[in-house]
Each structure stands twice: as structure tokens, then as C-alpha cells.
C-alpha atoms as a PDB file:
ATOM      1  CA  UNK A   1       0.000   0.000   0.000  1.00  0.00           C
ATOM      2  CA  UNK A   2       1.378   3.440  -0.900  1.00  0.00           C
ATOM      3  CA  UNK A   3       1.475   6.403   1.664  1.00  0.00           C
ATOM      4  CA  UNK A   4      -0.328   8.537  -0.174  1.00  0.00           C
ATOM      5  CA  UNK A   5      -1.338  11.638   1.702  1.00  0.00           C
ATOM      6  CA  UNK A   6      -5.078  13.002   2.201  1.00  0.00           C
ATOM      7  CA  UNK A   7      -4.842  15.381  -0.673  1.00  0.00           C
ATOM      8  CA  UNK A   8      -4.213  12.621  -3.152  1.00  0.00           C
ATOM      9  CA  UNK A   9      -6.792  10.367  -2.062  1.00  0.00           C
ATOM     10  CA  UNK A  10      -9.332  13.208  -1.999  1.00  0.00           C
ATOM     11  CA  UNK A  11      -8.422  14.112  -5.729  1.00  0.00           C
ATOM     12  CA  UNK A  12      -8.377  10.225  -6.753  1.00  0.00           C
ATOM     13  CA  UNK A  13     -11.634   9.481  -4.780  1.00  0.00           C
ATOM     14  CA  UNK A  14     -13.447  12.359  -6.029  1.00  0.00           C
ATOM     15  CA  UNK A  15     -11.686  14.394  -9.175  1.00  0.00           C
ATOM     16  CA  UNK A  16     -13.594  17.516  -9.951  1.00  0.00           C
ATOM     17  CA  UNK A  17     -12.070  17.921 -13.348  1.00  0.00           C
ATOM     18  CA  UNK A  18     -12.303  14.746 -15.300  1.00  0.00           C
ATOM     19  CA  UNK A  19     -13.701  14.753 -19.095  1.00  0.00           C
ATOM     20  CA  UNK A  20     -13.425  16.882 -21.986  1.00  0.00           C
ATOM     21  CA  UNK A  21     -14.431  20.597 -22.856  1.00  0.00           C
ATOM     22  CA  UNK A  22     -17.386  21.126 -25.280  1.00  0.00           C
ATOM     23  CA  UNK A  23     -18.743  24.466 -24.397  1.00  0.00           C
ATOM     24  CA  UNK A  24     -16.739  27.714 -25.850  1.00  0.00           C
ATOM     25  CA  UNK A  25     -17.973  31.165 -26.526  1.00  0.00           C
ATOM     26  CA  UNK A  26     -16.407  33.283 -29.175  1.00  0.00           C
ATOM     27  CA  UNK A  27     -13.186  34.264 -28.539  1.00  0.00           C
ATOM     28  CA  UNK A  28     -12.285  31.114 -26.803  1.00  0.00           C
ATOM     29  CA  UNK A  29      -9.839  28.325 -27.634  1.00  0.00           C
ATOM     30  CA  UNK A  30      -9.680  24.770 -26.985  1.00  0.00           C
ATOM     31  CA  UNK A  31      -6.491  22.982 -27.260  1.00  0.00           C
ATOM     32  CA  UNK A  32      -5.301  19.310 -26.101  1.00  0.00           C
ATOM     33  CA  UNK A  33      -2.155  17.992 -24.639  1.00  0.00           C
ATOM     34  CA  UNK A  34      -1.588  13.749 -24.859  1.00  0.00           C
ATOM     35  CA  UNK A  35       1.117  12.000 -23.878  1.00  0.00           C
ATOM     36  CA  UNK A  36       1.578   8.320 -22.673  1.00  0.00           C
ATOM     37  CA  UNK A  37       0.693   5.081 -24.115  1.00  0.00           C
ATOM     38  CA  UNK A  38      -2.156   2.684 -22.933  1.00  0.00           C
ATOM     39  CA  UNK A  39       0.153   0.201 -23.575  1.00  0.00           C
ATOM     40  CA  UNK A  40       3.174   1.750 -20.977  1.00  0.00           C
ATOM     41  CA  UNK A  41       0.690   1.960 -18.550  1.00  0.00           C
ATOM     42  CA  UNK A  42      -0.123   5.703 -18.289  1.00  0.00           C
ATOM     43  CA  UNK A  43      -1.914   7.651 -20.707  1.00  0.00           C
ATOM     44  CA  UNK A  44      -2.957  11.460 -20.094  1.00  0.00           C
ATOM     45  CA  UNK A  45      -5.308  13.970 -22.338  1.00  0.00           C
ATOM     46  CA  UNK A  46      -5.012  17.386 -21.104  1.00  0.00           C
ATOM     47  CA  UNK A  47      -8.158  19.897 -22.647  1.00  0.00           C
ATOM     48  CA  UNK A  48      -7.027  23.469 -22.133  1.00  0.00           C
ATOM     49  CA  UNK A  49      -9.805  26.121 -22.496  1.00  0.00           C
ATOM     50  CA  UNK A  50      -7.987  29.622 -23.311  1.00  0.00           C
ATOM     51  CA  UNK A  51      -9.419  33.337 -23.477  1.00  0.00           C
ATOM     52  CA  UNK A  52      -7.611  34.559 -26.585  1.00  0.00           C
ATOM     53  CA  UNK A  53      -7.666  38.584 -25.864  1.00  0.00           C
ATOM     54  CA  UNK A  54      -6.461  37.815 -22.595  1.00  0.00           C
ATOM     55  CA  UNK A  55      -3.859  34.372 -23.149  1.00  0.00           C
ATOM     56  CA  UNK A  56      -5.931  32.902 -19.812  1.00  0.00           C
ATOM     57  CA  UNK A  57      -7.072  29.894 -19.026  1.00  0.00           C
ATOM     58  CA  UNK A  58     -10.150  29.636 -18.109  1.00  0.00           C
ATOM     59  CA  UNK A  59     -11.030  26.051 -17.784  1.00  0.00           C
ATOM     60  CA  UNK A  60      -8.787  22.404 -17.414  1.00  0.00           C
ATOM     61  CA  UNK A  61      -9.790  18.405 -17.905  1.00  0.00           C
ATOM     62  CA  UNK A  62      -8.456  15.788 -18.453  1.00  0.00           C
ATOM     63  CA  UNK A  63      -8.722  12.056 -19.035  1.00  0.00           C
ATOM     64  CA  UNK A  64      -6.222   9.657 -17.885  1.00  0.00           C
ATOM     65  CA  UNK A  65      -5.513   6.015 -17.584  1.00  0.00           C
ATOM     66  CA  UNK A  66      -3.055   5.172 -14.668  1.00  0.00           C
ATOM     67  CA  UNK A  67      -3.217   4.703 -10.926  1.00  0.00           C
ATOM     68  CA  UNK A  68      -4.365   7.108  -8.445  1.00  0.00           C
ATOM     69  CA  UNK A  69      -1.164   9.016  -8.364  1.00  0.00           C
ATOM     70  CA  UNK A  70      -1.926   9.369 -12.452  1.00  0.00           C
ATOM     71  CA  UNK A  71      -5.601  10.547 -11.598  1.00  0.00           C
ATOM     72  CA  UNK A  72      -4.454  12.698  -8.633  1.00  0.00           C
ATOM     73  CA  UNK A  73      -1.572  14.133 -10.573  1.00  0.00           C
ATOM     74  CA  UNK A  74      -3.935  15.224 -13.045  1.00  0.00           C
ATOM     75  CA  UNK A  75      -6.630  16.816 -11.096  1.00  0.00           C
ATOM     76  CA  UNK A  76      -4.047  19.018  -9.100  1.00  0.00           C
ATOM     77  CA  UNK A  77      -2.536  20.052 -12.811  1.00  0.00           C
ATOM     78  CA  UNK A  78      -5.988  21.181 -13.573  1.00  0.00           C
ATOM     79  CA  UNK A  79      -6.408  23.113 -10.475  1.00  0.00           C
ATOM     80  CA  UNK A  80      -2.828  24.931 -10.594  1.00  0.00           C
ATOM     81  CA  UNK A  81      -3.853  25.622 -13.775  1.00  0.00           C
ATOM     82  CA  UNK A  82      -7.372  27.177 -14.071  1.00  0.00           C
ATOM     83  CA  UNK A  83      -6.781  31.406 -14.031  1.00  0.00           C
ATOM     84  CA  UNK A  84      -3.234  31.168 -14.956  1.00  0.00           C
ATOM     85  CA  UNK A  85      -1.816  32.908 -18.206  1.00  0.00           C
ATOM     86  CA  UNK A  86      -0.544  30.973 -20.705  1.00  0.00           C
ATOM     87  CA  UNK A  87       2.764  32.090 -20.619  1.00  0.00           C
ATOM     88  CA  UNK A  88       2.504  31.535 -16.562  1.00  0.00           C
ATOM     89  CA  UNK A  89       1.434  28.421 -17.239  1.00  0.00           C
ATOM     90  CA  UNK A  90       4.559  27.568 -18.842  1.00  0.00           C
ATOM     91  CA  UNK A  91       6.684  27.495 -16.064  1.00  0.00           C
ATOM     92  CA  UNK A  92       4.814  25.063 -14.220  1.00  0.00           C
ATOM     93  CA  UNK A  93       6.689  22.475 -12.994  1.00  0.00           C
ATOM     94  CA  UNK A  94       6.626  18.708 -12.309  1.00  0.00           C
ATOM     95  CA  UNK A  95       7.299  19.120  -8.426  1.00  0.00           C
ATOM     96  CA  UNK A  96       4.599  21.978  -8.158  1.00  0.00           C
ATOM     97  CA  UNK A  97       2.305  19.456  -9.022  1.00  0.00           C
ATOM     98  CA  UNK A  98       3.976  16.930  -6.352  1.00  0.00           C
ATOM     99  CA  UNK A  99       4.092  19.448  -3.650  1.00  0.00           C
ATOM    100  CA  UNK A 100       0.401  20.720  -4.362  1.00  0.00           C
ATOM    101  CA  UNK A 101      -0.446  17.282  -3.728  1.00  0.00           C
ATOM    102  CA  UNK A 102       1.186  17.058  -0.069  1.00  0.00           C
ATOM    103  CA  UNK A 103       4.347  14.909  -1.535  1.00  0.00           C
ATOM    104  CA  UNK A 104       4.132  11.965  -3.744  1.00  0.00           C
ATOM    105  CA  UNK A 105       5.990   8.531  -3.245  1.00  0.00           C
ATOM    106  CA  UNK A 106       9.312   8.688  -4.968  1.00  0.00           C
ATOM    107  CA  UNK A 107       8.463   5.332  -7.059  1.00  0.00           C
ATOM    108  CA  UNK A 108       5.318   7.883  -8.365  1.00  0.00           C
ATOM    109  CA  UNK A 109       6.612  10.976  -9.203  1.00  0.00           C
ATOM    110  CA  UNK A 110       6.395   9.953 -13.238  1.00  0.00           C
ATOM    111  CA  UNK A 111       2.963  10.563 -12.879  1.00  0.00           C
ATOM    112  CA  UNK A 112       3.473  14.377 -11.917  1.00  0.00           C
ATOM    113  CA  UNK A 113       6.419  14.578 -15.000  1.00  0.00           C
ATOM    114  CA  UNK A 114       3.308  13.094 -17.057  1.00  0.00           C
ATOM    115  CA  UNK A 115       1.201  16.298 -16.297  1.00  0.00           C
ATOM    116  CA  UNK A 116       4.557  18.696 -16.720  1.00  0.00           C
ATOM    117  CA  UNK A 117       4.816  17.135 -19.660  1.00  0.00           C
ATOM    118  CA  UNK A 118       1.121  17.027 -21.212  1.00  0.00           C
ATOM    119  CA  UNK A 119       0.774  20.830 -20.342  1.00  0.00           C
ATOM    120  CA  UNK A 120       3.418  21.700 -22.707  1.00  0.00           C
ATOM    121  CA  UNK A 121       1.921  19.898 -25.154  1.00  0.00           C
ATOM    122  CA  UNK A 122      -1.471  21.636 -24.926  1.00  0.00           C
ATOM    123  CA  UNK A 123       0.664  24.811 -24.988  1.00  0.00           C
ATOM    124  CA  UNK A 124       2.862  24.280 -28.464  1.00  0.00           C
ATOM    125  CA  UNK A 125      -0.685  23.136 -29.705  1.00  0.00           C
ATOM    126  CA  UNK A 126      -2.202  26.343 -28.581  1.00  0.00           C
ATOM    127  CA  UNK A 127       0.664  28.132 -30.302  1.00  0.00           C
ATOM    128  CA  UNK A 128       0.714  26.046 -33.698  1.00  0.00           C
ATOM    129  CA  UNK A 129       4.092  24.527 -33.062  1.00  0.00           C
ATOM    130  CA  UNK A 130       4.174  20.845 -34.664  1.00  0.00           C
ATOM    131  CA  UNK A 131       4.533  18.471 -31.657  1.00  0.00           C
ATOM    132  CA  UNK A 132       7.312  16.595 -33.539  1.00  0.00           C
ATOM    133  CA  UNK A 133       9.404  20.198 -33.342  1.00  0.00           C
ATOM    134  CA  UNK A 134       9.430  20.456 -29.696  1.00  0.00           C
ATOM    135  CA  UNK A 135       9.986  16.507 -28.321  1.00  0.00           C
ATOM    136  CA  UNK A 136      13.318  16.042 -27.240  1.00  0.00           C
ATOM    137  CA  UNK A 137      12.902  12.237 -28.613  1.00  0.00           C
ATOM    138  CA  UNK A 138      14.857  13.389 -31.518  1.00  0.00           C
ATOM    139  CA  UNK A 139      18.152  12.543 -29.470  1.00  0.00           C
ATOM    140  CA  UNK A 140      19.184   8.497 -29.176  1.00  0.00           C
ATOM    141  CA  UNK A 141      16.601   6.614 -27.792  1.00  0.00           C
ATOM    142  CA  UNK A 142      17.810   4.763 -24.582  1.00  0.00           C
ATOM    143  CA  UNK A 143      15.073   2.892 -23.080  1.00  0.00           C
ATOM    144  CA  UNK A 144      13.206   0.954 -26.022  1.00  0.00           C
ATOM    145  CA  UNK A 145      10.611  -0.196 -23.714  1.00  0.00           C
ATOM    146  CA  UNK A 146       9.006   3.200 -22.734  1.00  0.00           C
ATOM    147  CA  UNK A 147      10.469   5.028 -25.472  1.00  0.00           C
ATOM    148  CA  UNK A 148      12.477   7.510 -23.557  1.00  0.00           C
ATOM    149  CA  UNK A 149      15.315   9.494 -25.321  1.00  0.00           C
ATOM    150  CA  UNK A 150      18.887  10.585 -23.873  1.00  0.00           C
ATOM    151  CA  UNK A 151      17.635  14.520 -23.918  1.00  0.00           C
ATOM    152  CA  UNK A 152      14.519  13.489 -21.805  1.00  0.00           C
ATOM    153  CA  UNK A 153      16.825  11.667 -19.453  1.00  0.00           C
ATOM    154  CA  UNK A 154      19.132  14.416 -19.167  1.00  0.00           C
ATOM    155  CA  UNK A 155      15.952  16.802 -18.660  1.00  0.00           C
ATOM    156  CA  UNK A 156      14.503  15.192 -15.863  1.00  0.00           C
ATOM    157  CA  UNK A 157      18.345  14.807 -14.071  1.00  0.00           C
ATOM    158  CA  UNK A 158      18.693  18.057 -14.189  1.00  0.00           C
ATOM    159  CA  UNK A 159      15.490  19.523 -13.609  1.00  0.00           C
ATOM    160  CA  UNK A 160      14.972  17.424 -10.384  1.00  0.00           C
ATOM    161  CA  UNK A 161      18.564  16.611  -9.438  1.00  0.00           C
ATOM    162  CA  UNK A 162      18.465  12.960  -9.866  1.00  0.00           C
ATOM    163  CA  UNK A 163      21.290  10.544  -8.595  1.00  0.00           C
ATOM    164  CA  UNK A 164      20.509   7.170  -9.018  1.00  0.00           C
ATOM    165  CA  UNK A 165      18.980   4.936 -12.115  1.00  0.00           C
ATOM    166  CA  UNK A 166      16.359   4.162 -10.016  1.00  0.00           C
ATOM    167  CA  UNK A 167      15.385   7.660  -9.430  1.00  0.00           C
ATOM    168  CA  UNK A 168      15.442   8.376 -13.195  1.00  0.00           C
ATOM    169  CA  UNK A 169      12.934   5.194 -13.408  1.00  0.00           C
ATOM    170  CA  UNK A 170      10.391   6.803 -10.781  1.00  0.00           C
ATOM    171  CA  UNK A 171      10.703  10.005 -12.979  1.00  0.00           C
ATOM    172  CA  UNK A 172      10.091   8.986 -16.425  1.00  0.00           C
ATOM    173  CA  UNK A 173       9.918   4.974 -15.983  1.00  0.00           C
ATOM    174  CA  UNK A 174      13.043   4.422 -18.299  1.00  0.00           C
ATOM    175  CA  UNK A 175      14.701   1.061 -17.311  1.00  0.00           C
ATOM    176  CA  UNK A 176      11.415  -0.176 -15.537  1.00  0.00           C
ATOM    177  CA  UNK A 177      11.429  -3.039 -17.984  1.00  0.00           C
ATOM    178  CA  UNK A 178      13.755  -4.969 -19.391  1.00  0.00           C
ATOM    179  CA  UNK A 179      16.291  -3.146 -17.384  1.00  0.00           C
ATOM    180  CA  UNK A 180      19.002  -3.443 -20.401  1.00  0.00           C
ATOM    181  CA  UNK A 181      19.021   0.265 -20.834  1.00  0.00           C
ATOM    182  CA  UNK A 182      20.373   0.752 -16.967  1.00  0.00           C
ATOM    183  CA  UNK A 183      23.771   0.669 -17.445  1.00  0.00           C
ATOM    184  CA  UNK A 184      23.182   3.489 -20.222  1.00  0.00           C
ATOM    185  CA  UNK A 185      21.398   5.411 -17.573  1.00  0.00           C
ATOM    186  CA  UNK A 186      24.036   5.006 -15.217  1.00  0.00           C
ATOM    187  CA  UNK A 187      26.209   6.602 -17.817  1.00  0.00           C
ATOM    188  CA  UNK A 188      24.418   9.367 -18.076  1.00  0.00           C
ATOM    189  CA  UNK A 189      24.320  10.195 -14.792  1.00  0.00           C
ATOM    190  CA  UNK A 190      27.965   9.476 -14.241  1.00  0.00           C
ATOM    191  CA  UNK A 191      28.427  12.166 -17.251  1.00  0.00           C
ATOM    192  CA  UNK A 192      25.836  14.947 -15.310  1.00  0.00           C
ATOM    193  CA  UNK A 193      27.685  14.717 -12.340  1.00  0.00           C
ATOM    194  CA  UNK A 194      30.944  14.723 -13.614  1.00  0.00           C
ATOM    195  CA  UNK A 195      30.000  17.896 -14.981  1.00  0.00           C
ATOM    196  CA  UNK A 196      28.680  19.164 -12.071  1.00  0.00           C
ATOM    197  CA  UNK A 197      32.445  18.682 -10.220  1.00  0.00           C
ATOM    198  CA  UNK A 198      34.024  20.410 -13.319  1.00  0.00           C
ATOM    199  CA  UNK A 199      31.600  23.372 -12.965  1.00  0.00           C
ATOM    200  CA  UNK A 200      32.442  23.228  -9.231  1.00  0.00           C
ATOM    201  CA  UNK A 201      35.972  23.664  -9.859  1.00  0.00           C
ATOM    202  CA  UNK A 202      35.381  25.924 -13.110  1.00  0.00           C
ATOM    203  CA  UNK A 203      32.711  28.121 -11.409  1.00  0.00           C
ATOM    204  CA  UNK A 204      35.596  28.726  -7.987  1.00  0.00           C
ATOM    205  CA  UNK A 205      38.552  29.500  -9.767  1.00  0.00           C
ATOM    206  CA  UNK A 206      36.563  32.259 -12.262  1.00  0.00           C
ATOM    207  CA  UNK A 207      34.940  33.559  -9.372  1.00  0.00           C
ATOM    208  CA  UNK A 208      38.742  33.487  -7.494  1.00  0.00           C
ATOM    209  CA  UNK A 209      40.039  35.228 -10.325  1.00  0.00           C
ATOM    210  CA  UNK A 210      37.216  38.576 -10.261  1.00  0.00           C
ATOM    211  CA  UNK A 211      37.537  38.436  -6.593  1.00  0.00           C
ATOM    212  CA  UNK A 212      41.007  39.258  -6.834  1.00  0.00           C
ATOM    213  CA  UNK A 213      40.489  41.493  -9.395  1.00  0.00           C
ATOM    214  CA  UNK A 214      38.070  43.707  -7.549  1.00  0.00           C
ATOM    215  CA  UNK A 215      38.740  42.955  -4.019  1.00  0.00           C
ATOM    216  CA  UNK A 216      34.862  42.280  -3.346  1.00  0.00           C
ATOM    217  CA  UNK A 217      34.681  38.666  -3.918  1.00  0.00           C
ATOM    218  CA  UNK A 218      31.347  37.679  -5.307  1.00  0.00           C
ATOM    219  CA  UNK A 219      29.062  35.626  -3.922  1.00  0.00           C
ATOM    220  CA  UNK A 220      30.211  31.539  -4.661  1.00  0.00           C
ATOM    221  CA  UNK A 221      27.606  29.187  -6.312  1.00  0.00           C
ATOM    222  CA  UNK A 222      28.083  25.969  -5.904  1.00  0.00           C
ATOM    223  CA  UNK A 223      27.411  23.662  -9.365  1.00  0.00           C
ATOM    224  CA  UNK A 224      23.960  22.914  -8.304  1.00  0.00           C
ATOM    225  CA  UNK A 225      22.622  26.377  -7.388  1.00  0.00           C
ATOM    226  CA  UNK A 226      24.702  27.370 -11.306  1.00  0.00           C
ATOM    227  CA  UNK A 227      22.464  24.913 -12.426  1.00  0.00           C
ATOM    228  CA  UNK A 228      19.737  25.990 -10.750  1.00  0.00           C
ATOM    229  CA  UNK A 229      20.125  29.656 -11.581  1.00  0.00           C
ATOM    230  CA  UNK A 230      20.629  28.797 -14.604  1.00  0.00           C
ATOM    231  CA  UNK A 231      17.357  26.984 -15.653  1.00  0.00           C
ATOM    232  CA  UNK A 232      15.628  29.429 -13.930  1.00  0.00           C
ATOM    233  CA  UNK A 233      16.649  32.064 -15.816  1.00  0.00           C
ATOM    234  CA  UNK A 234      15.878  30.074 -18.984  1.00  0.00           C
ATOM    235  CA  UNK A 235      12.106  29.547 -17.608  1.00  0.00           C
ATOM    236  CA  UNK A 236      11.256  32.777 -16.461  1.00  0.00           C
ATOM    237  CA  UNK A 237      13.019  35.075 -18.872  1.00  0.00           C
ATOM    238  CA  UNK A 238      13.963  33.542 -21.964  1.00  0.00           C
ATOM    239  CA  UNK A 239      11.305  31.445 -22.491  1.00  0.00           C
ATOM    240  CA  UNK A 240       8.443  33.446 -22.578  1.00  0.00           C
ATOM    241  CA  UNK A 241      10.321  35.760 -25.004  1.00  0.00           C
ATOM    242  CA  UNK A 242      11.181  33.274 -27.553  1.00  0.00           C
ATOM    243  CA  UNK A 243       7.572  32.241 -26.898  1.00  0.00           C
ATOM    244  CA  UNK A 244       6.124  35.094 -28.878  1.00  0.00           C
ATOM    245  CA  UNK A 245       7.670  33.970 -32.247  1.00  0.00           C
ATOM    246  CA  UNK A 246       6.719  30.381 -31.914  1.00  0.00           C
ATOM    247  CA  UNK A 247      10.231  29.236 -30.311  1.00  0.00           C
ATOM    248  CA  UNK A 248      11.267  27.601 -27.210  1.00  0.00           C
ATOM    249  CA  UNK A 249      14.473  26.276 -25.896  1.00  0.00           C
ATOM    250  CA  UNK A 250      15.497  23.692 -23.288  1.00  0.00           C
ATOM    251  CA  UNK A 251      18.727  23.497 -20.978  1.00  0.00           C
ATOM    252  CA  UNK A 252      20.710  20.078 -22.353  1.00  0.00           C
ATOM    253  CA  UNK A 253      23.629  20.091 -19.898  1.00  0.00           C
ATOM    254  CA  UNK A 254      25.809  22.173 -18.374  1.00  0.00           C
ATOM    255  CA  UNK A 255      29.986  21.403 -18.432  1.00  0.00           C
ATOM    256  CA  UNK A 256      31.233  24.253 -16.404  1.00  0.00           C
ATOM    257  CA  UNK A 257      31.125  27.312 -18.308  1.00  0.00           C
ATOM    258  CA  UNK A 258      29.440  25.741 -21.600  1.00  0.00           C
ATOM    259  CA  UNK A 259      25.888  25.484 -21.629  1.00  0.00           C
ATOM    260  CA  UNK A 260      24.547  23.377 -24.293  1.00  0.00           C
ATOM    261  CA  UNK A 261      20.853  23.861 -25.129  1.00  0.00           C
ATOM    262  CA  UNK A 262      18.109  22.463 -27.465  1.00  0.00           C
ATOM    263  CA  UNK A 263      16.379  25.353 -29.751  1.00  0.00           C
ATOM    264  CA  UNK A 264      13.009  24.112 -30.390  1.00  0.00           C
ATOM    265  CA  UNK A 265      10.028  25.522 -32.515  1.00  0.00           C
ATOM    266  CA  UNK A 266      10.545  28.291 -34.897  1.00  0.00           C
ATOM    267  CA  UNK A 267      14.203  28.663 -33.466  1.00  0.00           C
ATOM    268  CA  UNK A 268      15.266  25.399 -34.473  1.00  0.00           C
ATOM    269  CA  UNK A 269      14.844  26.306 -38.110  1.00  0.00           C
ATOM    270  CA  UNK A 270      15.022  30.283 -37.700  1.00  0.00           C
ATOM    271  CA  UNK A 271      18.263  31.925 -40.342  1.00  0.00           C
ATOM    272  CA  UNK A 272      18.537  34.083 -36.989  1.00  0.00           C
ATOM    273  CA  UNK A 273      19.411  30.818 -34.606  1.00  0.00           C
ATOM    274  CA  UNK A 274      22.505  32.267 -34.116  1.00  0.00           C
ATOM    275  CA  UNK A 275      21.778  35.525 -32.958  1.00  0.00           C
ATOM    276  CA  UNK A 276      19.251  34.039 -30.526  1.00  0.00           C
ATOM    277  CA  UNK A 277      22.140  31.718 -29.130  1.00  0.00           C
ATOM    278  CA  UNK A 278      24.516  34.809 -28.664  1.00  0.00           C
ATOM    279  CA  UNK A 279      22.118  37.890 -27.929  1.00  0.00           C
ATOM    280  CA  UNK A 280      19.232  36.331 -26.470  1.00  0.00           C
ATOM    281  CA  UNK A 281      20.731  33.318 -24.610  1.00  0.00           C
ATOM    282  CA  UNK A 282      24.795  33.879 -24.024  1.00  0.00           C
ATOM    283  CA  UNK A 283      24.013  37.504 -23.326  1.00  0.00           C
ATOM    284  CA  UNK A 284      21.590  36.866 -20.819  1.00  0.00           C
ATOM    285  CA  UNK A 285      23.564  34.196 -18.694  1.00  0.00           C
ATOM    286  CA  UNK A 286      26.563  35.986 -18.792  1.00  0.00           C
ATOM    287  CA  UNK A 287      24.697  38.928 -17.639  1.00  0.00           C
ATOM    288  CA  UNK A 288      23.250  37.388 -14.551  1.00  0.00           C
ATOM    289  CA  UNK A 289      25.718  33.876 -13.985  1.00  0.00           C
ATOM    290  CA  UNK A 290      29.269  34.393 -15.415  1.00  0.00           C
ATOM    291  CA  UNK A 291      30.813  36.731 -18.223  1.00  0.00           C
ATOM    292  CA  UNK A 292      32.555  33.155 -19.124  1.00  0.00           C
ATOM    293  CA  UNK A 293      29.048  31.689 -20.320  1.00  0.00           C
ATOM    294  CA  UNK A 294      29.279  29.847 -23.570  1.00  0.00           C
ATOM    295  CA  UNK A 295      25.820  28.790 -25.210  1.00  0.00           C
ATOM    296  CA  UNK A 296      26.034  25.983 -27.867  1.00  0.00           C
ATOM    297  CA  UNK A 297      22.805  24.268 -29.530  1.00  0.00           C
ATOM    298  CA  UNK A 298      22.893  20.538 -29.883  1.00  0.00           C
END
């Protein structure tokens, strides 16, 4: 029996927000977000009501087929969700939904990256980017069994600050089958967090450097909070602006001072990539993490 706490059996018992949306007014937009397979186990349709003139959303459903964590996961997306703008909406993230919940058992928390990841969905709908444009399954495919790519992997590492292969199975459920693709997820991590001790040691001796330069030494980030800072800076300021012109872009890994990303959308086929890479990326994160920030798109 999992200890689930009173919030999740509440929304699994008695989910306010289950079904579709069939009633619009003009003005008003309805968009869905799917992702899952039936067949994996999980499955999740996310029906996004949106107020055009004012880029709110004004209603949230969904249908899912999972467990109660799936169902519960689901109904607290829809709540977090319902008066938010879309661009607000964006920024949602996987443990919001967790913690809105009370907490959810480690061995569950796939069900919450489920919802993170429907809601974008519904959003690059909403915008008219092609879904195949902003998946980061384009990269090698790791885990055959639940179809789960090396960028997702890396994604979910750094986003939540994974350690273990079993963590990375709770998160997105790759190597909960056959288990052949572990030893490839071990390697991954092995390659995050040897790039989190290079940043540690990259970050110190810039930081030494200005210190001595200036006599004020600045204040010393460890790799994590670099990290950290750093993908929050990507969700809250760059994102929304790349957001107007159809584009998006999501942090890859980070190797001390380089910063590889994923340009997605209309930048991933924009002439002016590079100029987004260098003025609106680079710029920024040099600006407000290191002037030693390099930005490269993989």
C-alpha cells in the first residue's frame, strides 16, 4: 500500500475535473495535450480552455488512464492551472504538481512529469508549433521499452537533481522493464555529475580570479545552485520571449562554463538561430551567472 497523503486520495476518490471541454464562446480556444501510451501503462489527455484577448485559461480536464497518483496528478494540474496565463502556465513544474499534492511517493513521481509534460503539449498546440518540433525524442533513444530518449533523461536529471537509475525510473519509468538500458542510464548520470564537479571547480577558480580582481569577492555558487540559476533564468526570462515567435528552448547540460541547449520551434529552423544563441541566450547568462558563459545548440 502506498502512503499517499489526504490530498491525493481526496483528488483520486473524487476528481472535480475529469472529461473533456465542449462548451466555448467566441473568442475562446480549446487545445489538447496527450502523452503516454495505454500500452506503458499511463496515458494522459489534457483539454485546455484559453481566453484569446487575454492568453488565460479559463477552464482544465483531463482524461487519464493510470493509478491514483496518475488521476491525482492530473486533477491538481488542472487546479494549478485554471486562471493562470498561458505564458505563466509555462513554467509550471513537475514538483509543483507533487508538492500541491502534499508529496508523492518517490516510485510515483512519473505521474506528476506526465502532467509537466502534457501541459506543454497543450501549450505548443495552442501556439501552432508541430509536436514533432518540440519533443526532445529526436536525441538516441535509450530505453526501447518506454520510449524515452537521452535529452529526456538528461531533462529530468537536471530539472529534479536525480542521482541514481532508479530515481530516473520513478521520474520517467526508463529502465522499468527490461532493465538493459540501466547501465546506459548510469552513464548518463555518471556524465551529469561529472560535470557538475568540473563546474564546481570551473565556477571557484573564475569567481577566485574577479575576486582578486576587484577585491569584493562575489558571492560563490556551488554547481547545483549554477544549475539551478541557470534553468531558472531560462524559464522565467527567456522562455516566454522566444515564446512570442513560436520558439522555445530547453537546458541540455551544463559542463562548467558551456551550456549546451536544445532550440526548439521556430528557433530550431530560424536563419537568426545564431543571434538568438549569442544575444538572447549567451548575453543573458553571462549577464546574470558568469561573463565566461558559452551557449552551444545541440
Amino acid at each position: 500500500m502506498w502512503d499517499y497523503t489526504e490530498k491525493v486520495m481526496e483528488y483520486f476518490q473524487n476528481p472535480r475535473n475529469q472529461g473533456t471541454i465542449t462548451d466555448t464562446t467566441e473568442g475562446e480556444k480549446v487545445v489538447t495535450g496527450e502523452v503516454g501510451s495505454i500500452a506503458c501503462g499511463d496515458a494522459l489527455r489534457l483539454h485546455l480552455k484559453i481566453d484569446e484577448a487575454t492568453q488565460t485559461i479559463t477552464d482544465a480536464r483531463f482524461q487519464t488512464f493510470g493509478c491514483a497518483s496518475a488521476i491525482a496528478s492530473s486533477e491538481a494540474l488542472t487546479e494549478l492551472l485554471k486562471g493562470k496565463k498561458v505564458e505563466e502556465a509555462m513554467q509550471l513544474t513537475n514538483r509543483q504538481i507533487a508538492e500541491y499534492l502534499g508529496g508523492l511517493p518517490e516510485e510515483k513521481m512519473h505521474c506528476s512529469v506526465m502532467g509537466q509534460e502534457a501541459l506543454e503539449a497543450a501549450i505548443y498546440t495552442y501556439k501552432g508549433i508541430p509536436i514533432e518540433t518540440h519533443e526532445e525524442d529526436d536525441g538516441r533513444l535509450v530505453c526501447s521499452c518506454f520510449g524515452i530518449s537521452e535529452p529526456r533523461i538528461r531533462r529530468i536529471i537536471l530539472e529534479n537533481n536525480l542521482e541514481t537509475a532508479e530515481q530516473v525510473t520513478n521520474y520517467v519509468k526508463a529502465g522499468g522493464g527490461c532493465g538493459s538500458c540501466l547501465a546506459d542510464i548510469d552513464d548518463i548520470l555518471i556524465e551529469v555529475s561529472e560535470a557538475r564537479i568540473a563546474g564546481i571547480s570551473s565556477s571557484s577558480a573564475s569567481q577566485a580570479a574577479s575576486a582578486t580582481a576587484t577585491l569584493a569577492p562575489p558571492k560563490v555558487l556551488t554547481n547545483l545552485q549554477k544549475i539551478t540559476l541557470i534553468q531558472q533564468i531560462i524559464t522565467e526570462q527567456i522562455k516566454p520571449v522566444l515564446a512570442q515567435d513560436g520558439g522555445s528552448v530547453e537546458l541540455f547540460d551544463v559542463d562548467g562554463d558551456n551550456v549546451k541547449v536544445i532550440l526548439k520551434g521556430a528557433c530550431s529552423s530560424c536563419a537568426s538561430s545564431t543571434e538568438t544563441l549569442k544575444i538572447a541566450i549567451e548575453g543573458t547568462l553571462r549577464q546574470q551567472v558568469s561573463p565566461n558563459i558559452i551557449v552551444e545548440s545541440v
